[in-house]
PDB file of N, CA and C in Angstrom:
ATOM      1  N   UNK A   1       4.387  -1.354  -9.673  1.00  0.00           N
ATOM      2  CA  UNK A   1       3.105  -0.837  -9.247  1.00  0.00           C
ATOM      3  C   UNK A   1       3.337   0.464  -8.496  1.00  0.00           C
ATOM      4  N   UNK A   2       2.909   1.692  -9.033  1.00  0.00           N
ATOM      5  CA  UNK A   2       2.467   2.904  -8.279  1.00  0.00           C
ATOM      6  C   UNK A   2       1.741   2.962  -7.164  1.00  0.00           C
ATOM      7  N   UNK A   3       2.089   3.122  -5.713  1.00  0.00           N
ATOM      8  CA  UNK A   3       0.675   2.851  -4.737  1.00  0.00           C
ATOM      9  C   UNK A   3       0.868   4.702  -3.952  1.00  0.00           C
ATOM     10  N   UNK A   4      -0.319   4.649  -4.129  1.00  0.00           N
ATOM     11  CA  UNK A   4      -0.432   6.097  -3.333  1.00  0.00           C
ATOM     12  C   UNK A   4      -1.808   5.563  -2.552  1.00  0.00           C
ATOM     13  N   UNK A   5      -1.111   6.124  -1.093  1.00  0.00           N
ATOM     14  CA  UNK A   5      -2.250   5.251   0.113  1.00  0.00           C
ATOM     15  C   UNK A   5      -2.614   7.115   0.965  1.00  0.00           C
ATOM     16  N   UNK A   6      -3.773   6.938   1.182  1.00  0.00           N
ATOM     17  CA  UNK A   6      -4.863   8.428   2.307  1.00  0.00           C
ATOM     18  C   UNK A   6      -5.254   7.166   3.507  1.00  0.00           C
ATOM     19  N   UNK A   7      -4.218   7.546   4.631  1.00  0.00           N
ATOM     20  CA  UNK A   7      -5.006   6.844   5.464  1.00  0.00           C
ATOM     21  C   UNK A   7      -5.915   7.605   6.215  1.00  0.00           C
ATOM     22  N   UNK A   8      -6.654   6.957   6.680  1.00  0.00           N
ATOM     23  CA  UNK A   8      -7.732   7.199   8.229  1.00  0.00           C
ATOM     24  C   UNK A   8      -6.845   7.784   8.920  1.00  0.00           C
ATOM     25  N   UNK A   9      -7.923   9.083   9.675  1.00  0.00           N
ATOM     26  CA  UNK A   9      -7.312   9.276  11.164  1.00  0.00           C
ATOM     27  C   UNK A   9      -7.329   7.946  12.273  1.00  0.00           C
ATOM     28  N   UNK A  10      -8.122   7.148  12.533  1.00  0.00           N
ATOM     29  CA  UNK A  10      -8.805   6.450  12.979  1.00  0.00           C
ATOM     30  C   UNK A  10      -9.108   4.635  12.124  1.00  0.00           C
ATOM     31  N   UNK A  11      -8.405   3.626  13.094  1.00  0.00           N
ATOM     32  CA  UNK A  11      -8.383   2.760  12.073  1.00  0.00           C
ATOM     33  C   UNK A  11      -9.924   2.152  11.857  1.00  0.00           C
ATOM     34  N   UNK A  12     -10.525   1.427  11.060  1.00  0.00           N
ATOM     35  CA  UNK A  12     -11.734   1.226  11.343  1.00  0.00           C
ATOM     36  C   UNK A  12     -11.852  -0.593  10.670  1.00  0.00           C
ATOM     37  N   UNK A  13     -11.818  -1.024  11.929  1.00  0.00           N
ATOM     38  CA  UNK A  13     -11.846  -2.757  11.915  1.00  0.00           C
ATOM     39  C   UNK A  13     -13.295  -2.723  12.048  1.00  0.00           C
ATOM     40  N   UNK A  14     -13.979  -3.688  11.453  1.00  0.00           N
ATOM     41  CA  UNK A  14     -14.875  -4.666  11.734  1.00  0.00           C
ATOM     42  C   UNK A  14     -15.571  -4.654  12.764  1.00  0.00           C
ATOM     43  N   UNK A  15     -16.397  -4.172  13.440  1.00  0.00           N
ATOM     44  CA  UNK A  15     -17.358  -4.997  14.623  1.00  0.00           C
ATOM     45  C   UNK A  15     -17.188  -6.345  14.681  1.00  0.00           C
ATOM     46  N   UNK A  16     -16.495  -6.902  16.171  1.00  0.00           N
ATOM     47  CA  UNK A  16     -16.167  -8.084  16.598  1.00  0.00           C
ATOM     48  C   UNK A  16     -14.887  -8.386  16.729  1.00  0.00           C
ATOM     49  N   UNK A  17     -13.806  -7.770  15.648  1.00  0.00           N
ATOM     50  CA  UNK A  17     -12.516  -8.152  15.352  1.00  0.00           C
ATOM     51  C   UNK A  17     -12.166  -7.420  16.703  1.00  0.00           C
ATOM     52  N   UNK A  18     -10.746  -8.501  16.726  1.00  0.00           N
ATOM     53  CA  UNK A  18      -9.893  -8.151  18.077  1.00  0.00           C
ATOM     54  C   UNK A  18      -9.269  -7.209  18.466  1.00  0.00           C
ATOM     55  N   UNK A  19      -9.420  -5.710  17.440  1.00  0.00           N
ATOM     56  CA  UNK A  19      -8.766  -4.490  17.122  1.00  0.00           C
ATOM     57  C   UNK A  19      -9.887  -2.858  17.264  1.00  0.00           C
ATOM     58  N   UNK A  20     -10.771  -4.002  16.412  1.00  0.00           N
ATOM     59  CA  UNK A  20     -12.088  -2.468  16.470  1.00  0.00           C
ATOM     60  C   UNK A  20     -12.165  -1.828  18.050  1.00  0.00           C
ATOM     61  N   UNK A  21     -12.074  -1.664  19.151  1.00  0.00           N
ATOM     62  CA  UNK A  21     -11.771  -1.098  19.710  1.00  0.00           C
ATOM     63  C   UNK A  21     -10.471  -0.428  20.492  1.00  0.00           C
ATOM     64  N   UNK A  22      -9.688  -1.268  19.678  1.00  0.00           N
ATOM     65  CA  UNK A  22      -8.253  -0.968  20.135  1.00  0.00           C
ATOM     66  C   UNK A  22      -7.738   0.879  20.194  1.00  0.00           C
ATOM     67  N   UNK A  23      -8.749   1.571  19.399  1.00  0.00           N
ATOM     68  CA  UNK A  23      -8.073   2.532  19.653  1.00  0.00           C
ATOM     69  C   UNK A  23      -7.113   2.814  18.224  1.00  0.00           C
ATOM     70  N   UNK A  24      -6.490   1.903  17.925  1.00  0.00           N
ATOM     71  CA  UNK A  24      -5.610   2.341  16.825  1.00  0.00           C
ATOM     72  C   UNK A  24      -5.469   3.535  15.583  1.00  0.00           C
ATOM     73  N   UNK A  25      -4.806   4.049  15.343  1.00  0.00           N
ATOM     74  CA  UNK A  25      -4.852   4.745  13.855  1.00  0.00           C
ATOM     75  C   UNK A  25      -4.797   4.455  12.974  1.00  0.00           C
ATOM     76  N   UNK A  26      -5.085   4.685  12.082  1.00  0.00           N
ATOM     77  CA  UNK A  26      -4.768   4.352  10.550  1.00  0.00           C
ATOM     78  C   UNK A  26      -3.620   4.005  10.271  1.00  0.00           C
ATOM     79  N   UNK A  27      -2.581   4.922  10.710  1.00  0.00           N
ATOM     80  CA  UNK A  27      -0.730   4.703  10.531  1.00  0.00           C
ATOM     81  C   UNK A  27      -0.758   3.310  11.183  1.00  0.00           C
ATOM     82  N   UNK A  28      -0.985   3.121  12.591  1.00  0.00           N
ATOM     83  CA  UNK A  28      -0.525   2.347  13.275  1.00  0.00           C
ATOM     84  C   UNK A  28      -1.220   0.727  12.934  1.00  0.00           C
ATOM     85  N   UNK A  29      -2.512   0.452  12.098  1.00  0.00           N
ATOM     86  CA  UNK A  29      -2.997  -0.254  10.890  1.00  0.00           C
ATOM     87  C   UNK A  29      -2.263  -0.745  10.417  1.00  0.00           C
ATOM     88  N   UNK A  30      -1.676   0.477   9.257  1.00  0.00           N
ATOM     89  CA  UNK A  30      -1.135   0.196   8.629  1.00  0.00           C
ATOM     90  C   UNK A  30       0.139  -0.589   8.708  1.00  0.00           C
ATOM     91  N   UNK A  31       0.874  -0.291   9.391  1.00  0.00           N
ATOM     92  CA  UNK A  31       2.131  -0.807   9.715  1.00  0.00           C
ATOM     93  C   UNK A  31       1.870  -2.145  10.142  1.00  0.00           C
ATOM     94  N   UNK A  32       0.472  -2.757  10.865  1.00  0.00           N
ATOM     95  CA  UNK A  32       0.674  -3.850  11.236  1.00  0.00           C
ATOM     96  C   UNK A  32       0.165  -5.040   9.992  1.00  0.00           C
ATOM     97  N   UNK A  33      -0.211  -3.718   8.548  1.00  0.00           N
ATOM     98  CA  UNK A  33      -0.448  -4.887   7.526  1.00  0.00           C
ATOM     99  C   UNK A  33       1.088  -4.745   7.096  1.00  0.00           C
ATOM    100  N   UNK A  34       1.602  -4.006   6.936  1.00  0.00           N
ATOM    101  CA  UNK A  34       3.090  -4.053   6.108  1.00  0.00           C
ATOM    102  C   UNK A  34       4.112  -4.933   7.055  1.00  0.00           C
ATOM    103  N   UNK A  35       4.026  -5.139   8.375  1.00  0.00           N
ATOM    104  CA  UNK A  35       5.062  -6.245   9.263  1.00  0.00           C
ATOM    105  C   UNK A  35       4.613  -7.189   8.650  1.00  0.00           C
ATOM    106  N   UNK A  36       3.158  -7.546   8.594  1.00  0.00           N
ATOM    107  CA  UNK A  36       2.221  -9.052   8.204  1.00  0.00           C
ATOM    108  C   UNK A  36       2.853  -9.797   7.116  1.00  0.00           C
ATOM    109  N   UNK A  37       2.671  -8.385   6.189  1.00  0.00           N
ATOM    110  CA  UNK A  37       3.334  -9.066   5.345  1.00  0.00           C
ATOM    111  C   UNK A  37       4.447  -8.822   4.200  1.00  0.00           C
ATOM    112  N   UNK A  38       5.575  -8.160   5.080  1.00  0.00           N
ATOM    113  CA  UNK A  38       6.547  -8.039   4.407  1.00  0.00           C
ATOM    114  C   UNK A  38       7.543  -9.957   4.555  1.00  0.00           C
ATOM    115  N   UNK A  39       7.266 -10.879   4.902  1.00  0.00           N
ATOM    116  CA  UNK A  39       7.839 -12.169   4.840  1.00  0.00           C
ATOM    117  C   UNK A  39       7.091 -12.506   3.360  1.00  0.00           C
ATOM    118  N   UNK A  40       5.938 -11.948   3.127  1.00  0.00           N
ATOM    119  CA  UNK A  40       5.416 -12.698   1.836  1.00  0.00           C
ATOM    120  C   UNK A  40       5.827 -12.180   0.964  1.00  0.00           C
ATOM    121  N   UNK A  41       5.771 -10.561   0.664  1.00  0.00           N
ATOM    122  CA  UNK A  41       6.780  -9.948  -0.487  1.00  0.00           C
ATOM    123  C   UNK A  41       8.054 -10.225  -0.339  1.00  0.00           C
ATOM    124  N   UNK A  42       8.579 -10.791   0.318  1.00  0.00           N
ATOM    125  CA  UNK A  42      10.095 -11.231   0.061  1.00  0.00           C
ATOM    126  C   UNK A  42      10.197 -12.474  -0.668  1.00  0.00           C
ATOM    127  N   UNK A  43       9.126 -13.296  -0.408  1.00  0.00           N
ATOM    128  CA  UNK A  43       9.126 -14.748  -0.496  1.00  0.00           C
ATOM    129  C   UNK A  43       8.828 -14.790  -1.921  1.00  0.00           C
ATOM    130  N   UNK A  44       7.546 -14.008  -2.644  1.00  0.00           N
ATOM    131  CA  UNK A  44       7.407 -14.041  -4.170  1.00  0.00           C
ATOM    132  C   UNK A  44       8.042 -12.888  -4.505  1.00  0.00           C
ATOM    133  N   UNK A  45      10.318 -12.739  -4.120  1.00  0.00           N
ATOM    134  CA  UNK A  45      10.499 -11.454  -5.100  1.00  0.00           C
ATOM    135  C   UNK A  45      10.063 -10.582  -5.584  1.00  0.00           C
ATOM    136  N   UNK A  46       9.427 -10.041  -4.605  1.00  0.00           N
ATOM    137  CA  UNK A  46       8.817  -8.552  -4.333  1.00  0.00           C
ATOM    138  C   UNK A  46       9.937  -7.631  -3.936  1.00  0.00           C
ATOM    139  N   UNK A  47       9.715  -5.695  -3.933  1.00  0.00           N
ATOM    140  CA  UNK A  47      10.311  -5.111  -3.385  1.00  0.00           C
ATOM    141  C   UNK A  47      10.178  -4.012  -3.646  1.00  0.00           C
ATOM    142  N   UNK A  48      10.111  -3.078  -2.302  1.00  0.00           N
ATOM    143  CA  UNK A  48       9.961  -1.641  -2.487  1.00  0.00           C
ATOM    144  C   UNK A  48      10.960  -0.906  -3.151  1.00  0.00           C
ATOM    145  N   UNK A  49      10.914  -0.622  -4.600  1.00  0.00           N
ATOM    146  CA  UNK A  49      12.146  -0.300  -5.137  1.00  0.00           C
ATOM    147  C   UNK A  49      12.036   1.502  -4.960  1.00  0.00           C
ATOM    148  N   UNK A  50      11.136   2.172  -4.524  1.00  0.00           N
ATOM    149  CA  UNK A  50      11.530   3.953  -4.445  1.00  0.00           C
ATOM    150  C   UNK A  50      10.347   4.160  -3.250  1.00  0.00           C
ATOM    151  N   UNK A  51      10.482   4.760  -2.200  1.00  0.00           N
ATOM    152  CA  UNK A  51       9.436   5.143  -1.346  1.00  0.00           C
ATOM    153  C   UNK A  51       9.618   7.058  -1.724  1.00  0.00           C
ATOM    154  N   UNK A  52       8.809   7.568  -1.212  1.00  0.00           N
ATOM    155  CA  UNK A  52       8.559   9.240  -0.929  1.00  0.00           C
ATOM    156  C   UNK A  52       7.611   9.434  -0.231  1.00  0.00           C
ATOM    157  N   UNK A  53       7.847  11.001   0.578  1.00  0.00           N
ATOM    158  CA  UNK A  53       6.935  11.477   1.402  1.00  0.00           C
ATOM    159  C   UNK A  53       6.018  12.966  -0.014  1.00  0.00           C
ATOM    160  N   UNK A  54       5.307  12.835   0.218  1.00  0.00           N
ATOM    161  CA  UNK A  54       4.496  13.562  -0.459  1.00  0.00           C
ATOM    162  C   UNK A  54       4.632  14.985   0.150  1.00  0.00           C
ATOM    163  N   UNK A  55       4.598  15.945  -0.215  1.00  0.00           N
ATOM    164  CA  UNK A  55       5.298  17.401   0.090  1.00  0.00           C
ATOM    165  C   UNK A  55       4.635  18.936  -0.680  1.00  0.00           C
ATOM    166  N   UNK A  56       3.681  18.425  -1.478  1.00  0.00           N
ATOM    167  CA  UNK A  56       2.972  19.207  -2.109  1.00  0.00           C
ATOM    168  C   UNK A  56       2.316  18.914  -3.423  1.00  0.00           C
ATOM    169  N   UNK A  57       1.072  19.069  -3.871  1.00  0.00           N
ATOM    170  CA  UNK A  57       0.073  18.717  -5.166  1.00  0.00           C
ATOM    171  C   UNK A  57       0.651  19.723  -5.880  1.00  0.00           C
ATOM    172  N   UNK A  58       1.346  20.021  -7.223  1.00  0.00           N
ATOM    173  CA  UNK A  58       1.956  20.421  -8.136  1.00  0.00           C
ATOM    174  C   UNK A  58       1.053  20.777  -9.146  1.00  0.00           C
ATOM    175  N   UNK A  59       0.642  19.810  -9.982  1.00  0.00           N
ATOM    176  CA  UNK A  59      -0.702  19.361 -10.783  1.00  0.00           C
ATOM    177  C   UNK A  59      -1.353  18.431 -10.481  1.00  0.00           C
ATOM    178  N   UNK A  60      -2.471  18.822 -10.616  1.00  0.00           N
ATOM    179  CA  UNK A  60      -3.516  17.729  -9.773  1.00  0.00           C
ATOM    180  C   UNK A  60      -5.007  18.367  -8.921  1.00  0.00           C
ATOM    181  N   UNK A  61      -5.336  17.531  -8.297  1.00  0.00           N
ATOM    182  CA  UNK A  61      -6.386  17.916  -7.532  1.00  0.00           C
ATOM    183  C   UNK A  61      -5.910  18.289  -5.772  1.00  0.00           C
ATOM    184  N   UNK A  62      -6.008  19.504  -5.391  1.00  0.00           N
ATOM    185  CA  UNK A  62      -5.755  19.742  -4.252  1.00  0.00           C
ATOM    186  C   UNK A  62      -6.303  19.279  -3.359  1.00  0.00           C
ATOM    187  N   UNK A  63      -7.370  18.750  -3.546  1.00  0.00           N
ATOM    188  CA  UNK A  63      -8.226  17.637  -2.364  1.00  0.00           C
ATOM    189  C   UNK A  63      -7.342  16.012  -2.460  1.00  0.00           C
ATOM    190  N   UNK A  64      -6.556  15.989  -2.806  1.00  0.00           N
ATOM    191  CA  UNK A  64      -5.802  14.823  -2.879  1.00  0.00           C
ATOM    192  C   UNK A  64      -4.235  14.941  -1.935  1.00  0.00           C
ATOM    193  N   UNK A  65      -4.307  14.364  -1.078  1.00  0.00           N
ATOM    194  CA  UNK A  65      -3.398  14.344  -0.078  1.00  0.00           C
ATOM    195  C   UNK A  65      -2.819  12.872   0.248  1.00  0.00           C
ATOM    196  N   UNK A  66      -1.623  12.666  -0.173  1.00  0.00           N
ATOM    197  CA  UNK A  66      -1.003  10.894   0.001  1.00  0.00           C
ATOM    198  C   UNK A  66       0.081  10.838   0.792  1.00  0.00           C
ATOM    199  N   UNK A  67      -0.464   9.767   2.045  1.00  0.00           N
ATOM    200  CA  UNK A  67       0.249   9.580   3.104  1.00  0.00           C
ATOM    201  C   UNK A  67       1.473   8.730   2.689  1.00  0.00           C
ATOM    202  N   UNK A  68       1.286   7.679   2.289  1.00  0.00           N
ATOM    203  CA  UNK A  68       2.262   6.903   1.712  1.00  0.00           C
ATOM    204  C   UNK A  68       2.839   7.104   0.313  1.00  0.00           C
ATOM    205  N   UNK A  69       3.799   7.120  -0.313  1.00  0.00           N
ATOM    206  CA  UNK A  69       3.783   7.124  -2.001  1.00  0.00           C
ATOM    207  C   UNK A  69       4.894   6.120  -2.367  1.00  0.00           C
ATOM    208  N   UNK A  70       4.929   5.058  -2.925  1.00  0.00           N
ATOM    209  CA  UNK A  70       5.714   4.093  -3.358  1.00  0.00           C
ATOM    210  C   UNK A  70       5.750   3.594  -4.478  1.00  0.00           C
ATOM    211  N   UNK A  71       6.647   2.758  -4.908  1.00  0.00           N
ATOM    212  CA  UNK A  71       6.971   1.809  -6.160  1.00  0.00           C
ATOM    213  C   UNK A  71       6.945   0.757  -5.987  1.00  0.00           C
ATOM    214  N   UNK A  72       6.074  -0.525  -6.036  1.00  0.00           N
ATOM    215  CA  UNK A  72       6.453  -1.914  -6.042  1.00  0.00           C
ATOM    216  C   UNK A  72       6.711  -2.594  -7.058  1.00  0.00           C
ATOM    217  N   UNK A  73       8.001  -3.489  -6.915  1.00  0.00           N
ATOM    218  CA  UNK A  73       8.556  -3.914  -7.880  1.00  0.00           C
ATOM    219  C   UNK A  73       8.556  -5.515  -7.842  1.00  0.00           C
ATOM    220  N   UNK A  74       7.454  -6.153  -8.644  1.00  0.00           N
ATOM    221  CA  UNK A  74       7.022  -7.557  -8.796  1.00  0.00           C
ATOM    222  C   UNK A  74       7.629  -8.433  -9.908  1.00  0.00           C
ATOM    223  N   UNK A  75       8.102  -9.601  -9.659  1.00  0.00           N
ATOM    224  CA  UNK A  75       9.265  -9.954 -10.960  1.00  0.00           C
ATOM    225  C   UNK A  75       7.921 -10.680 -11.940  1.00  0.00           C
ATOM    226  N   UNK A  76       6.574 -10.903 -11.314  1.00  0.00           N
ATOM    227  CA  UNK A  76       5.941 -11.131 -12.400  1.00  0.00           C
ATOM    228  C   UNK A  76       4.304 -10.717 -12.418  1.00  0.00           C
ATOM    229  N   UNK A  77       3.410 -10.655 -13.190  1.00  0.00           N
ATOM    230  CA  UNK A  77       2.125 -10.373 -12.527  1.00  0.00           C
ATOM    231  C   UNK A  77       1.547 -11.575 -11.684  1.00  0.00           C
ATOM    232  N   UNK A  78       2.125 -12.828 -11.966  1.00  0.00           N
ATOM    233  CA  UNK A  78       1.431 -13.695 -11.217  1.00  0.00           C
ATOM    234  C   UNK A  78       2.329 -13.482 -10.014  1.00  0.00           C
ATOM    235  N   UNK A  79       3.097 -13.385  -9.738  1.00  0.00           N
ATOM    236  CA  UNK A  79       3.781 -13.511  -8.622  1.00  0.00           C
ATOM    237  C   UNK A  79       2.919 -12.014  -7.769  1.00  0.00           C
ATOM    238  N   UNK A  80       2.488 -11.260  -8.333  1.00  0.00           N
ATOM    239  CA  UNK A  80       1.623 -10.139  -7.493  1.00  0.00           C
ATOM    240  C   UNK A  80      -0.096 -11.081  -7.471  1.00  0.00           C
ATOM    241  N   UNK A  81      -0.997 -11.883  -8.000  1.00  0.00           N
ATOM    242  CA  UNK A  81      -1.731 -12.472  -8.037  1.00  0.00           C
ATOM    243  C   UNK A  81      -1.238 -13.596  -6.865  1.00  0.00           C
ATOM    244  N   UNK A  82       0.146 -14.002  -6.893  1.00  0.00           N
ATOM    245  CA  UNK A  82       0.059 -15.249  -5.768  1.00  0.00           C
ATOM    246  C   UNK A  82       0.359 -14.654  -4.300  1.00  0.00           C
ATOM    247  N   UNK A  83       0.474 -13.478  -4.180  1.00  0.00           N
ATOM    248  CA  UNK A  83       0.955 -12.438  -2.919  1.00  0.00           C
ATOM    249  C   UNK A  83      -1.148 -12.212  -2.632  1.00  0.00           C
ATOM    250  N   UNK A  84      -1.764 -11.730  -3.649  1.00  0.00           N
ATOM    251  CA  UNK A  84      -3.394 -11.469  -2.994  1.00  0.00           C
ATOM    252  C   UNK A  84      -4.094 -12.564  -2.620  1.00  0.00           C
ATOM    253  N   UNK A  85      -3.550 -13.598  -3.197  1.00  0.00           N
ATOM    254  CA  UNK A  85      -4.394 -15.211  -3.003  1.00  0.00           C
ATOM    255  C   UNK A  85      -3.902 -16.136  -2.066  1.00  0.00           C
ATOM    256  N   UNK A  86      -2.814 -15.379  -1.226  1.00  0.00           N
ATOM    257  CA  UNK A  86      -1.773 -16.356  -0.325  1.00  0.00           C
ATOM    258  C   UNK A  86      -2.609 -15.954   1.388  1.00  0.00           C
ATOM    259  N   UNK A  87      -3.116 -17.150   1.606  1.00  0.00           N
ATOM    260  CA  UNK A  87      -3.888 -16.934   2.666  1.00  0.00           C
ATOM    261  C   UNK A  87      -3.618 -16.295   3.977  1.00  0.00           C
ATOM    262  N   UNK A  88      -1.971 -16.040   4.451  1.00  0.00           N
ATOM    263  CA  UNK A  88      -1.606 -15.021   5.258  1.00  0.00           C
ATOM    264  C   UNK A  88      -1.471 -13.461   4.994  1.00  0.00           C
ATOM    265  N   UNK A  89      -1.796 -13.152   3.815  1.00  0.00           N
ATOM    266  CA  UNK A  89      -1.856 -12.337   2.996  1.00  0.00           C
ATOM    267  C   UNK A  89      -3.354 -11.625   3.472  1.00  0.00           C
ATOM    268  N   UNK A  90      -4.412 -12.886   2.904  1.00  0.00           N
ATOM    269  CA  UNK A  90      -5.403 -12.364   3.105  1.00  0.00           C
ATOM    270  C   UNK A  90      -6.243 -12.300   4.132  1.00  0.00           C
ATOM    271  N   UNK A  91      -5.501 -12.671   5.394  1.00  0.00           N
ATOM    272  CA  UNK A  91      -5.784 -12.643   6.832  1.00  0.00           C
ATOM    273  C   UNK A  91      -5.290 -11.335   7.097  1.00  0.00           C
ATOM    274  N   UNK A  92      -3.788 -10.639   6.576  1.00  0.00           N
ATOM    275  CA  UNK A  92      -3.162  -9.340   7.088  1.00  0.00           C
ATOM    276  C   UNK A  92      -4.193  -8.047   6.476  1.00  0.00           C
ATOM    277  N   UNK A  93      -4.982  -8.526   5.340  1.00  0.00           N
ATOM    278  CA  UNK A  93      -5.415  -7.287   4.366  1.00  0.00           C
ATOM    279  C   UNK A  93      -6.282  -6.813   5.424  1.00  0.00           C
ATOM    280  N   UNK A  94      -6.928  -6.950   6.381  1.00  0.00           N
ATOM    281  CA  UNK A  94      -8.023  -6.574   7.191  1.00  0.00           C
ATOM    282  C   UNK A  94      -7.204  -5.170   7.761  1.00  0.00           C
ATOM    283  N   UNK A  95      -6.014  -4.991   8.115  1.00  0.00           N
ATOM    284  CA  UNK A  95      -5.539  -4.013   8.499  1.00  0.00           C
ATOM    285  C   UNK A  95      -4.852  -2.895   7.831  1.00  0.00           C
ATOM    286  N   UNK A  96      -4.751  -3.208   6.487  1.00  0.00           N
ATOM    287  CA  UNK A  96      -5.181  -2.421   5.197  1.00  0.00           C
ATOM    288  C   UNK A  96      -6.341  -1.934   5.034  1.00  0.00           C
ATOM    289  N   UNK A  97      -7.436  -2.587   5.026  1.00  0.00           N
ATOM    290  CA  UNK A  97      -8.571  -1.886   5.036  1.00  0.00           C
ATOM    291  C   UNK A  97      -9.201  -1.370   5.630  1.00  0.00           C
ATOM    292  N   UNK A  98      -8.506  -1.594   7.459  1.00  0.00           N
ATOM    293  CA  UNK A  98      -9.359  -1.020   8.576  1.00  0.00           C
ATOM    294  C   UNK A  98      -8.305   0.648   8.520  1.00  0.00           C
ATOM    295  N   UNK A  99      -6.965   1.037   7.709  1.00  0.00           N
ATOM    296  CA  UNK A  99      -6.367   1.401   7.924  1.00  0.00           C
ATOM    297  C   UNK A  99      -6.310   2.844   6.658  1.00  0.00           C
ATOM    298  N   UNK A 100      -6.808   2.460   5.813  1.00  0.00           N
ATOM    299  CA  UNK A 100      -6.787   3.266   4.252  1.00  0.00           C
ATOM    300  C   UNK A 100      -7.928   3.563   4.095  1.00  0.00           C
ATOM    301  N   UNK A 101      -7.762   4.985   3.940  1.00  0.00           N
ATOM    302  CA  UNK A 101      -9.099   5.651   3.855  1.00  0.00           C
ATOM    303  C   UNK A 101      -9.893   5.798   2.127  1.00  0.00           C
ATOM    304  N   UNK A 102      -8.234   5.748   1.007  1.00  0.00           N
ATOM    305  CA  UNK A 102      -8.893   5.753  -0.317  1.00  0.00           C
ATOM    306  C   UNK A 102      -7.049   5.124  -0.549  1.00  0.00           C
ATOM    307  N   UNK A 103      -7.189   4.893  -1.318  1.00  0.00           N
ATOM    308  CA  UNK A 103      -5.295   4.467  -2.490  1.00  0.00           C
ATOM    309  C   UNK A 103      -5.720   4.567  -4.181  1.00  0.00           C
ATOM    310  N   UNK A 104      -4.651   4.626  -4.814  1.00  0.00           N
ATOM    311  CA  UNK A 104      -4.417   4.144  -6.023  1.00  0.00           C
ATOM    312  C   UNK A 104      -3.408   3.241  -6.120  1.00  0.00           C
ATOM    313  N   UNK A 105      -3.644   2.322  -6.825  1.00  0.00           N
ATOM    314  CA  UNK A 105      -3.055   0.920  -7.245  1.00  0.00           C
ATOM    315  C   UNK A 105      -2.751   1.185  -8.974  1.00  0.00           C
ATOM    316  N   UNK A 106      -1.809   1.547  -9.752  1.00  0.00           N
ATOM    317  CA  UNK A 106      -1.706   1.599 -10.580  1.00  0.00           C
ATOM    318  C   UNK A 106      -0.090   1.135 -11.439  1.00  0.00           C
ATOM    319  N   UNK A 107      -0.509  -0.254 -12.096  1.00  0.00           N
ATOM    320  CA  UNK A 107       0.308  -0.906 -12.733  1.00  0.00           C
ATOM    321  C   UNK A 107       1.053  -0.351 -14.333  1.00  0.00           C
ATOM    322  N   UNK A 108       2.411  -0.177 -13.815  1.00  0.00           N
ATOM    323  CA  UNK A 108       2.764   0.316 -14.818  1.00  0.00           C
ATOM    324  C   UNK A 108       4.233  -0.440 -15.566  1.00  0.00           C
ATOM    325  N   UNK A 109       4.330  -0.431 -16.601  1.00  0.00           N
ATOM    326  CA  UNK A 109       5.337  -1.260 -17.746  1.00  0.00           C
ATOM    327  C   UNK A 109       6.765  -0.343 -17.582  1.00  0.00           C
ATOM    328  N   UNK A 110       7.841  -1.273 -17.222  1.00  0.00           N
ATOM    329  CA  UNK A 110       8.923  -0.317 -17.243  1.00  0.00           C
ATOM    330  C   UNK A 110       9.367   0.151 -18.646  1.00  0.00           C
ATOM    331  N   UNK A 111       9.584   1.208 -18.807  1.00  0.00           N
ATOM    332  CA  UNK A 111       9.840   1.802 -20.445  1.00  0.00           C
ATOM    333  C   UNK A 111      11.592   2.442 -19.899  1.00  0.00           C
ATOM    334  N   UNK A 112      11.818   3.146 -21.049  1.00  0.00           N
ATOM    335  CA  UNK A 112      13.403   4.015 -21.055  1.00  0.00           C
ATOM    336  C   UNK A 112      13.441   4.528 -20.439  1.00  0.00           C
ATOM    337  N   UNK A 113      14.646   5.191 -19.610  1.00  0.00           N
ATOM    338  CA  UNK A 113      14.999   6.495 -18.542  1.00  0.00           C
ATOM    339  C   UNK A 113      15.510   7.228 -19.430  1.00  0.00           C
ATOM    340  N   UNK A 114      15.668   8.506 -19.144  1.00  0.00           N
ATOM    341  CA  UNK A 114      16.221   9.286 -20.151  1.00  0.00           C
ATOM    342  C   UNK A 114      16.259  10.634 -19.602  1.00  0.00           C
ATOM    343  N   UNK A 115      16.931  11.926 -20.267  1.00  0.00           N
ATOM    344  CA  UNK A 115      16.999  13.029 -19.612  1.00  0.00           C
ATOM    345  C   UNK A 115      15.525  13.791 -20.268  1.00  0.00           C
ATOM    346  N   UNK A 116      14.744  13.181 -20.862  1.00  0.00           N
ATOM    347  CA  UNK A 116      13.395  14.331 -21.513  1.00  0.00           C
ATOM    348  C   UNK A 116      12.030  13.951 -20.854  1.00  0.00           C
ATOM    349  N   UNK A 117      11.094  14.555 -21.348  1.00  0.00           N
ATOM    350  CA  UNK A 117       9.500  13.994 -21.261  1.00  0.00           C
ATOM    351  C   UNK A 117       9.311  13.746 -22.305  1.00  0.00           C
ATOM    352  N   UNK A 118       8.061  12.719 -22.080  1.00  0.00           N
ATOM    353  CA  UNK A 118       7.840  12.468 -23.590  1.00  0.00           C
ATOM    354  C   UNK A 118       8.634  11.243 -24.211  1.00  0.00           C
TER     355      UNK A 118
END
């Protein structure tokens, strides 16, 4: 899975939750969904197989700016289906969402490496 994450300046929890006024950032969100739940991607053989810092739009849309840019590497699709449906999972997502301002989630098939395009 391709994930390219735009966080918030500003994290934005819920009215009521134990955070919405905390003050927090988006970064600092974030990180407390990825501690949450990096025990569960370990547990269904998960793994960040390439991270990058984003450094400049090449081709593309220049209004597009990605804080995070990664590779997740899932040994099956259900095993990424039993990571969204695993109820500590979906207690941590709140700080994903109080934390990400837009992402792309895009699943892709490993094919050949090679020295060309195309």
């Amino acid at each position: 899975m391709l994930n390219l994450v735009a966080l918030r300046a500003h994290a934005a929890y819920p009215e009521g939750h134990d955070l919405a006024n905390a003050g927090l950032t988006g970064a600092e969100a974030y990180r407390r969904y990825g501690a949450e739940t990096a025990p569960i991607i370990e547990r269904i053989g998960a793994s960040i197989v390439w991270r990058g810092e984003m450094q400049a739009m090449l081709i593309g849309p220049t209004t597009e700016d990605w804080d995070h840019a990664f590779i997740a590497r899932y040994p099956t699709a259900h095993a990424f289906l039993e990571m969204v449906t695993d109820p500590a999972y979906r207690k941590a997502v709140i700080h994903r969402q109080a934390a990400v301002r837009t992402s792309r989630l895009i699943r892709c098939k490993p094919t050949e490496t090679g020295g060309a395009f195309g």
